[in-house]
C-alpha atoms as a PDB file:
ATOM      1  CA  UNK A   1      -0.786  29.670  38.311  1.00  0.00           C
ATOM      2  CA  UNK A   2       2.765  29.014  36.933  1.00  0.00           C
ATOM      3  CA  UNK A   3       4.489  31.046  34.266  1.00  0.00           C
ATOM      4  CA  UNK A   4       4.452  29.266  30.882  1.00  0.00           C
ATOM      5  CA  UNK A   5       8.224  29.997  30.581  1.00  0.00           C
ATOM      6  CA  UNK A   6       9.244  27.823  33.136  1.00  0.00           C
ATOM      7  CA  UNK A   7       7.248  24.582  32.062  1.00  0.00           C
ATOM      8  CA  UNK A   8      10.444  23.736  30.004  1.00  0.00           C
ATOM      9  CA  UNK A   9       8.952  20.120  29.242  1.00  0.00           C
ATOM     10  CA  UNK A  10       5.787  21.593  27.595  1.00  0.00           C
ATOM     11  CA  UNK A  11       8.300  23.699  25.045  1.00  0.00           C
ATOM     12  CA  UNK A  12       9.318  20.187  24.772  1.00  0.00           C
ATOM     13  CA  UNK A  13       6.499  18.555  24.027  1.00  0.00           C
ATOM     14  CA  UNK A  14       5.517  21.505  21.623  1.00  0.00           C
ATOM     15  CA  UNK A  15       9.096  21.397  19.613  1.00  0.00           C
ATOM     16  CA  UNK A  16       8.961  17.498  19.204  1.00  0.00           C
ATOM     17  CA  UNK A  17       5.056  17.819  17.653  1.00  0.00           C
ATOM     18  CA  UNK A  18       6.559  20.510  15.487  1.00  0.00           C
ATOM     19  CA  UNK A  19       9.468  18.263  14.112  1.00  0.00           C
ATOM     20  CA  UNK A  20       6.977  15.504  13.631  1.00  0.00           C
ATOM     21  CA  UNK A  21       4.697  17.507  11.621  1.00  0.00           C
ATOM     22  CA  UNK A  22       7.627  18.768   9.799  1.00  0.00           C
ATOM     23  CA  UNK A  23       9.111  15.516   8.940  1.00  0.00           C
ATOM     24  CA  UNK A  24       5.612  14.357   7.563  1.00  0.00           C
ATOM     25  CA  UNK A  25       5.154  16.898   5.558  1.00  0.00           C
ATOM     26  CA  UNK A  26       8.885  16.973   3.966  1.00  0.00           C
ATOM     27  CA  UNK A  27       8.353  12.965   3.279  1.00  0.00           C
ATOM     28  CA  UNK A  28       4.854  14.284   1.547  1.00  0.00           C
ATOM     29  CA  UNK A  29       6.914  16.613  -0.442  1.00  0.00           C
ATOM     30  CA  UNK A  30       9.629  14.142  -1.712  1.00  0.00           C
ATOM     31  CA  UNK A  31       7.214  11.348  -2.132  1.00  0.00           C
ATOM     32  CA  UNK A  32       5.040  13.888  -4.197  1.00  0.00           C
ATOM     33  CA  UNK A  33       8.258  14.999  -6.232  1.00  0.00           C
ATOM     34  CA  UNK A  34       9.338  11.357  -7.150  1.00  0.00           C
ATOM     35  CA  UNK A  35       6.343   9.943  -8.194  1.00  0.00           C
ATOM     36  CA  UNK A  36       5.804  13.016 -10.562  1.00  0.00           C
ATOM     37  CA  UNK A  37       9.574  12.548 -12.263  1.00  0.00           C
ATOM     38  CA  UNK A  38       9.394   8.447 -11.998  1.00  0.00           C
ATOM     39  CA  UNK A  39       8.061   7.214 -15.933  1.00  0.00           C
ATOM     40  CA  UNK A  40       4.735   5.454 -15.596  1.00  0.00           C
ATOM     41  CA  UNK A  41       5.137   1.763 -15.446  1.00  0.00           C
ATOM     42  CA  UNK A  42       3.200  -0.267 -17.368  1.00  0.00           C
ATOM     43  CA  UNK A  43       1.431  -3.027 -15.736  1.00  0.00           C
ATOM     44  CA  UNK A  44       2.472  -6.854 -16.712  1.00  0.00           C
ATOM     45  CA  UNK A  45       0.787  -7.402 -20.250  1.00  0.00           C
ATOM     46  CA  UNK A  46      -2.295  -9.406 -20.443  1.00  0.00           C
ATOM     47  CA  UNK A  47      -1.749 -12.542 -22.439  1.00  0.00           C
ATOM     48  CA  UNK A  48      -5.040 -14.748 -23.518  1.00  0.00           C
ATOM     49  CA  UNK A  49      -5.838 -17.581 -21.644  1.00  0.00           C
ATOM     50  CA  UNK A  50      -7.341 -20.747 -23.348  1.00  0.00           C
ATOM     51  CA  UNK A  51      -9.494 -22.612 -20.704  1.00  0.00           C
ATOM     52  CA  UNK A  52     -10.964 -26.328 -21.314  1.00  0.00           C
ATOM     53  CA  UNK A  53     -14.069 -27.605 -19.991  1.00  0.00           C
ATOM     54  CA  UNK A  54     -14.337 -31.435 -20.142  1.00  0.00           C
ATOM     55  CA  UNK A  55     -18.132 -32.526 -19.218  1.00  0.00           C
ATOM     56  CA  UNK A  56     -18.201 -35.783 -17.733  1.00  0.00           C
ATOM     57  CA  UNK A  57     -21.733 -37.385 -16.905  1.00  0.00           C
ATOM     58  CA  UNK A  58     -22.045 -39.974 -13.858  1.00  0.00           C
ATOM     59  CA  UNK A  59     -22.489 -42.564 -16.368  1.00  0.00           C
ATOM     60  CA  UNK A  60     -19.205 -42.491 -18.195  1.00  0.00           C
ATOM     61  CA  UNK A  61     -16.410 -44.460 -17.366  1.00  0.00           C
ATOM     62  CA  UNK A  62     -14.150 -41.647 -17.161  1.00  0.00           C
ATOM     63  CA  UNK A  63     -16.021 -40.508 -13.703  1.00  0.00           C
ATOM     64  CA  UNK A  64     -16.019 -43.898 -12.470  1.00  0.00           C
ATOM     65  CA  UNK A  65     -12.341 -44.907 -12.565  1.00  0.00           C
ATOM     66  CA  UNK A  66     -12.041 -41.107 -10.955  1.00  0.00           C
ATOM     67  CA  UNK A  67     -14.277 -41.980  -8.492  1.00  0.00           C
END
């Protein structure tokens, strides 16, 4: 079996995980922090909305020149 020491690529392996894990967590942190401090933003205001229904009936003239 072969000394641990020696396998530099696994300390390799093992310090690049630990910078990942790092980095995610510092981004988790600072996204955390800003989005705590940012004001709340309020969301586009809701404005009425007027909506027309025209019934035509398969008689009317209306329907046939559409038609």
């Amino acid at each position: 079996m072969s000394d641990w020491t020696s396998l530099w690529y696994v300390w390799l392996i093992l310090l690049l995980v630990f910078l990942l894990l790092l980095c995610g967590v510092s981004a988790s942190c600072v996204k955390f922090c800003c989005r705590k401090k940012r004001l709340p933003v309020e969301p586009f205001p809701r404005h009425p909305c007027d909506l027309t229904v025209i019934g035509i009936d398969s008689d009317s003239t209306a329907h046939s020149t559409v038609t």
